[in-house]
C-alpha atoms as a PDB file:
ATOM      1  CA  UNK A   1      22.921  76.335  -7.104  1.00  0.00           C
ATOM      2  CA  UNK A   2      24.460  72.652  -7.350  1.00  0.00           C
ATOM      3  CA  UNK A   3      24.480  71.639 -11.239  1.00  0.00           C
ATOM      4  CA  UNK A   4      26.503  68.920 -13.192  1.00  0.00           C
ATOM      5  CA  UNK A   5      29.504  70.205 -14.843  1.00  0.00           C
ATOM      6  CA  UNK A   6      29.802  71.182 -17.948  1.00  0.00           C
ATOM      7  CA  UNK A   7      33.019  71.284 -20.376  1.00  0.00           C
ATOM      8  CA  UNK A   8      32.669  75.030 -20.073  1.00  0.00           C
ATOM      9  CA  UNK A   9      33.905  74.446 -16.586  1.00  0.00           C
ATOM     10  CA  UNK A  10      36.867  72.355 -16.331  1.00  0.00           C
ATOM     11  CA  UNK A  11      39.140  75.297 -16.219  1.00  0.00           C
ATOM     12  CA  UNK A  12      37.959  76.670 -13.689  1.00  0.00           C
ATOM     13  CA  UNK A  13      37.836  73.484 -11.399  1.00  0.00           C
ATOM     14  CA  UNK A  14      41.339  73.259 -12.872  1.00  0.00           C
ATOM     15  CA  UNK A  15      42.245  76.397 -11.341  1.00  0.00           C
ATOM     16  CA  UNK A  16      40.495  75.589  -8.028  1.00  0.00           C
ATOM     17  CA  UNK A  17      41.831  72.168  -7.656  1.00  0.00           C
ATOM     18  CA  UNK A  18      45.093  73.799  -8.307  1.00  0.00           C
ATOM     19  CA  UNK A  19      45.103  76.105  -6.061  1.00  0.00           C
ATOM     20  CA  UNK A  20      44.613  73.823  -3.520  1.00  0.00           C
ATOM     21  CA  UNK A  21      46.963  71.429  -4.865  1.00  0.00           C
ATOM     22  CA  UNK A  22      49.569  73.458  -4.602  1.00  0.00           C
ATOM     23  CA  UNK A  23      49.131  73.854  -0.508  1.00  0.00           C
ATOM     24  CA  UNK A  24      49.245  69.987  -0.397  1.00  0.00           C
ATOM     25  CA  UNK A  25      45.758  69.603   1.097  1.00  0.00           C
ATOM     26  CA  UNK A  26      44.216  67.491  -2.413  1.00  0.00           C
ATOM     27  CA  UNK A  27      45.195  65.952  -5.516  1.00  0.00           C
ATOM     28  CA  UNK A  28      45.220  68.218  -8.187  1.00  0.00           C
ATOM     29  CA  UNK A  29      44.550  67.020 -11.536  1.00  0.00           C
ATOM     30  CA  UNK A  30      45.856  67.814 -15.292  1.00  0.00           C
ATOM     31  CA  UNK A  31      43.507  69.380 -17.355  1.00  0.00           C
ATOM     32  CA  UNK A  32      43.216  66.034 -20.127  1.00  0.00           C
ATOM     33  CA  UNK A  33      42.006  63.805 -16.357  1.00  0.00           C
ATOM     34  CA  UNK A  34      39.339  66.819 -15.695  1.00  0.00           C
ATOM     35  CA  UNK A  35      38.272  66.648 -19.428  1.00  0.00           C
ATOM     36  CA  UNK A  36      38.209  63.093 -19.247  1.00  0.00           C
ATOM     37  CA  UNK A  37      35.685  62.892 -16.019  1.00  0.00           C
ATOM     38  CA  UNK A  38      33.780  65.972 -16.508  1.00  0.00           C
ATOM     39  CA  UNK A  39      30.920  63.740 -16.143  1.00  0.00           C
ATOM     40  CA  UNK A  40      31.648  63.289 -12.634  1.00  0.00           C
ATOM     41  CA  UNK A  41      31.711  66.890 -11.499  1.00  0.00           C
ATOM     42  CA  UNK A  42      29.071  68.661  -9.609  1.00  0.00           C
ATOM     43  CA  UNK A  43      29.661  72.460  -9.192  1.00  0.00           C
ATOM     44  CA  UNK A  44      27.997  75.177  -7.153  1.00  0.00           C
ATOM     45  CA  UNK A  45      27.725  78.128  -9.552  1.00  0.00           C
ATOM     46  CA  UNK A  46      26.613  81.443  -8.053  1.00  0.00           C
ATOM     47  CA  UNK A  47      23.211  82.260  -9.682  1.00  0.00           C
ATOM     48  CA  UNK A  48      24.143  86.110  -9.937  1.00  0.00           C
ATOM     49  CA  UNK A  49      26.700  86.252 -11.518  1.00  0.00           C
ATOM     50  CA  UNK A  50      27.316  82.165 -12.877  1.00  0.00           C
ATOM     51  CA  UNK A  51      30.661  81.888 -10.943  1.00  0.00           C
ATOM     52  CA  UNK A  52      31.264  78.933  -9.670  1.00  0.00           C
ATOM     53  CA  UNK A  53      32.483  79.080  -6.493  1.00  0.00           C
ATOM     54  CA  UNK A  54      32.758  75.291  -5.692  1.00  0.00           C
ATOM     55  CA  UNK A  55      33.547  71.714  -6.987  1.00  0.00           C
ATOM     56  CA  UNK A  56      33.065  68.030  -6.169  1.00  0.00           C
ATOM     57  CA  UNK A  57      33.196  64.777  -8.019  1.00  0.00           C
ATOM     58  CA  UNK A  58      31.406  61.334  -7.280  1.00  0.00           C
ATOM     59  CA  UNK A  59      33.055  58.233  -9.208  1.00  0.00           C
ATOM     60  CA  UNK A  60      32.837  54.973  -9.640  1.00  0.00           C
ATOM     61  CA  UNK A  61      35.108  52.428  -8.593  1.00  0.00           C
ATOM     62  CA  UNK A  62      32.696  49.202  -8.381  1.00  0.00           C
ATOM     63  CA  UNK A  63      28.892  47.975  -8.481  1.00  0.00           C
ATOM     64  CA  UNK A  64      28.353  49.026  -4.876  1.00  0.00           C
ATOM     65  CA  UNK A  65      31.489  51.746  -4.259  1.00  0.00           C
ATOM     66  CA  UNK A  66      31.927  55.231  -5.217  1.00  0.00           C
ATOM     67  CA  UNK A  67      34.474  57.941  -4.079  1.00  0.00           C
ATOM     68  CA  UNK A  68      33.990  61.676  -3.418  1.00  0.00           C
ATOM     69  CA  UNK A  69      36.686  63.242  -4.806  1.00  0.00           C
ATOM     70  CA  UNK A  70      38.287  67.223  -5.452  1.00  0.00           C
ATOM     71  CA  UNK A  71      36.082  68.579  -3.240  1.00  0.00           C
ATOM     72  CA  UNK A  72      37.217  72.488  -3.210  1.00  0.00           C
ATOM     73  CA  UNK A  73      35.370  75.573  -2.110  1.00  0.00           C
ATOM     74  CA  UNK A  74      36.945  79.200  -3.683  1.00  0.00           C
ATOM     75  CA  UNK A  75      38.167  80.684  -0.754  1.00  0.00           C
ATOM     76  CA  UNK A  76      35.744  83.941  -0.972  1.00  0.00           C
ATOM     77  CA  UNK A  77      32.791  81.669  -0.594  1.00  0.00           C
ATOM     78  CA  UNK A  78      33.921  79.102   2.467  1.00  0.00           C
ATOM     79  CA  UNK A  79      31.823  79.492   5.190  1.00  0.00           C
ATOM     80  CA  UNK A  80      28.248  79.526   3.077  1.00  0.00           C
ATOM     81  CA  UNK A  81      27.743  75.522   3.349  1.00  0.00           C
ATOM     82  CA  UNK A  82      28.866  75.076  -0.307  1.00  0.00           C
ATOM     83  CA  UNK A  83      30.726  72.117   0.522  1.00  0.00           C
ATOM     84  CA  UNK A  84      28.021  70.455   2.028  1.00  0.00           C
ATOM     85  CA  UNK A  85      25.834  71.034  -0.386  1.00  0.00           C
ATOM     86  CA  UNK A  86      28.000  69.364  -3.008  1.00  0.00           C
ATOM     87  CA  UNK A  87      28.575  66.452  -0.554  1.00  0.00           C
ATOM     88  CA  UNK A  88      25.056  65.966  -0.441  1.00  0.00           C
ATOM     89  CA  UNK A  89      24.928  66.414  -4.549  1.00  0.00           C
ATOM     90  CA  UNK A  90      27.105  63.625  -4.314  1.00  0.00           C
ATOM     91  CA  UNK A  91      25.847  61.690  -2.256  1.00  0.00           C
ATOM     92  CA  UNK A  92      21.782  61.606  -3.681  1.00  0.00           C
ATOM     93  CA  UNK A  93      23.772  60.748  -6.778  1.00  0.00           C
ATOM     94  CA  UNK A  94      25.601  57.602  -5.061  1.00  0.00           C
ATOM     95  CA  UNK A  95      21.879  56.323  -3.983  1.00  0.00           C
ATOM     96  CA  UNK A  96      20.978  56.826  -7.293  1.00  0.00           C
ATOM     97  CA  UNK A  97      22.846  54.193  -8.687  1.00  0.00           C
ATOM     98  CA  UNK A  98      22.494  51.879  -5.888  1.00  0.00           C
ATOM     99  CA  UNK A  99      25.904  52.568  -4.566  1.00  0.00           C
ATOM    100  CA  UNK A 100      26.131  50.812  -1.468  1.00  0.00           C
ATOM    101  CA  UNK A 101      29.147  52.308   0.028  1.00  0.00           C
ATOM    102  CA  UNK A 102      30.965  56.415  -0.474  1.00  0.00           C
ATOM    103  CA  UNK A 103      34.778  56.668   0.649  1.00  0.00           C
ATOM    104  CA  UNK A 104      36.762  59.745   0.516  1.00  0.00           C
ATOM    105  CA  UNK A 105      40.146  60.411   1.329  1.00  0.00           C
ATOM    106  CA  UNK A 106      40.643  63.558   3.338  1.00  0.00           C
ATOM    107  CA  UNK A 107      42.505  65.877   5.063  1.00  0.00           C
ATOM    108  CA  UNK A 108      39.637  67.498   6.497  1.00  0.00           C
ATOM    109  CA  UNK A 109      37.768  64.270   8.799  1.00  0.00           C
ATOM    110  CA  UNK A 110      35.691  66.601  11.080  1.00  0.00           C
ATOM    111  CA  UNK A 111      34.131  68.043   7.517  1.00  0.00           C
ATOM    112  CA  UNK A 112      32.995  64.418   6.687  1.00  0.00           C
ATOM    113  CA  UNK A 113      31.874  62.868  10.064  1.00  0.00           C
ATOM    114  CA  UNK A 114      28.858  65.694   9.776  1.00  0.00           C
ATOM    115  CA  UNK A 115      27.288  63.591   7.030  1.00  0.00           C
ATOM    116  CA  UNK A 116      28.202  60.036   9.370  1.00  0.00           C
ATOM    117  CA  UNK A 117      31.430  58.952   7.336  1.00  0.00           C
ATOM    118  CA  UNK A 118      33.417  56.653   9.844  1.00  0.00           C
ATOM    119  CA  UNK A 119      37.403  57.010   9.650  1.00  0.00           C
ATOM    120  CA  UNK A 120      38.337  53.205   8.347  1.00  0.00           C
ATOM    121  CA  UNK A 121      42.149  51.448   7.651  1.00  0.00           C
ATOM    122  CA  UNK A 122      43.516  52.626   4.408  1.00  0.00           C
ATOM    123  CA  UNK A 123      44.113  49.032   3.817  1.00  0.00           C
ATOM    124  CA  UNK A 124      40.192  48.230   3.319  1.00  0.00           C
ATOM    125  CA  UNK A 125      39.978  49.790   0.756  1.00  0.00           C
ATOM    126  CA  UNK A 126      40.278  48.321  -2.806  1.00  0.00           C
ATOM    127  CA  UNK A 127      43.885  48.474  -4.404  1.00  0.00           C
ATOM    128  CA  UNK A 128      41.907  49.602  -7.729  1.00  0.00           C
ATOM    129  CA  UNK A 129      41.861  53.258  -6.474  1.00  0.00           C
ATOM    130  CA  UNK A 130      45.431  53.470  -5.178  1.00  0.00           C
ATOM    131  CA  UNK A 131      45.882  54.100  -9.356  1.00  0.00           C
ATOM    132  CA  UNK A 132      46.044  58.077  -8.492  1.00  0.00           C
ATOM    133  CA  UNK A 133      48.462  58.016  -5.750  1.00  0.00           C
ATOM    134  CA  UNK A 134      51.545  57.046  -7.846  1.00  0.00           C
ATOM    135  CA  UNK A 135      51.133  60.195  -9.309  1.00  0.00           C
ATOM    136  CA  UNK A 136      50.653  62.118  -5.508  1.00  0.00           C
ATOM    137  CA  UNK A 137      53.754  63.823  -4.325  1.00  0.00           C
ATOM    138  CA  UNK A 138      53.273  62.170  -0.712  1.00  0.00           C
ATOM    139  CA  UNK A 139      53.282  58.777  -2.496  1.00  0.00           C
ATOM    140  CA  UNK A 140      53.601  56.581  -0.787  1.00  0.00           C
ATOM    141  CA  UNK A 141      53.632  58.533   2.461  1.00  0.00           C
ATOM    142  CA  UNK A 142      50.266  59.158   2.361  1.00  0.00           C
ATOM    143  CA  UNK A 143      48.999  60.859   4.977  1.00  0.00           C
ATOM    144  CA  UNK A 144      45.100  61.415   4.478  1.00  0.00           C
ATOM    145  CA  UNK A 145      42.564  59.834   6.372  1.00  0.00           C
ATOM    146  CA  UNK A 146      39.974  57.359   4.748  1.00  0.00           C
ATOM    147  CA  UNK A 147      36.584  57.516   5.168  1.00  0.00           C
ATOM    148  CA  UNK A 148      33.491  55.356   4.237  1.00  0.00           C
ATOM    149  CA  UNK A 149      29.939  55.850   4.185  1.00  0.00           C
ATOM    150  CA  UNK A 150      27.132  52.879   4.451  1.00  0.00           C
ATOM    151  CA  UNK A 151      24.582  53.926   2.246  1.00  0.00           C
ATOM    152  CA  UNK A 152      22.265  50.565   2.721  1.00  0.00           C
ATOM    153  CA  UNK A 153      20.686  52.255   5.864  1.00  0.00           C
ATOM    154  CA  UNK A 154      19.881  56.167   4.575  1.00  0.00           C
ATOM    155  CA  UNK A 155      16.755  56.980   3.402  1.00  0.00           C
ATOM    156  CA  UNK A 156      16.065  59.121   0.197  1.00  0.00           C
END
């Protein structure tokens, strides 16, 4: 079940984000950030047994531009379309608010080209959001690939 986060949460997503942080595949973030933006989180929470077993956020960056951003799946539950599911979370969200256009940076491109992101130049995108990479150990080596979405064109 996809839900918004709750305060309740952030140490878990902590933990998650973490986790992968610490393999070098996303930006982890400190604890006061994930407080800060809890209001951007979606989790998937396992109706069983309320774990959740997934994160994703969707922020703002302009009128018409959003990221997705610490997208992580606990490792026990890859494979069950979690991450999808919070991608589209995300993304219903975006359209909500008349976002116009959803990057993501990503070490995982194949993931996003399911839901039609295009790979784009680094360099299109607004300096604005380079604000977290000063902080990324690979800064300013980065080597993720960018992604955008059109929204203008998708129904829902």
């Amino acid at each position: 079940m996809i839900r918004k986060a709750t305060i309740k949460d952030i140490k878990v997503i902590h933990s998650m984000l973490s986790d992968y942080g610490e393999k070098g595949v996303l930006l982890s973030r400190p604890l006061s950030q994930l407080y800060d933006h809890v209001r951007d989180f979606f989790v998937y929470e396992i109706p069983e047994n309320q774990t959740v077993a997934g994160c994703g956020a969707l922020q703002f960056c302009w009128e018409d531009l959003a990221e997705i951003r610490s997208l992580a799946v606990n490792k026990e539950y890859q494979s069950k379309n979690i991450g999808s599911q919070l991608v589209q979370a995300a993304i219903c969200e975006a359209k909500a608010y008349d976002i116009k256009k959803l990057f993501t940076l990503t070490y995982k491109p194949e993931f996003f080209k399911k839901f039609d992101f295009k790979v784009i130049d680094r360099a299109e995108l607004p300096l604005k959001i380079w604000s977290d990479c000063i902080s990324c150990v690979k800064f300013p080596d980065c080597d993720e690939t960018a992604m955008m979405l059109s929204l203008e064109h998708i129904a829902g």
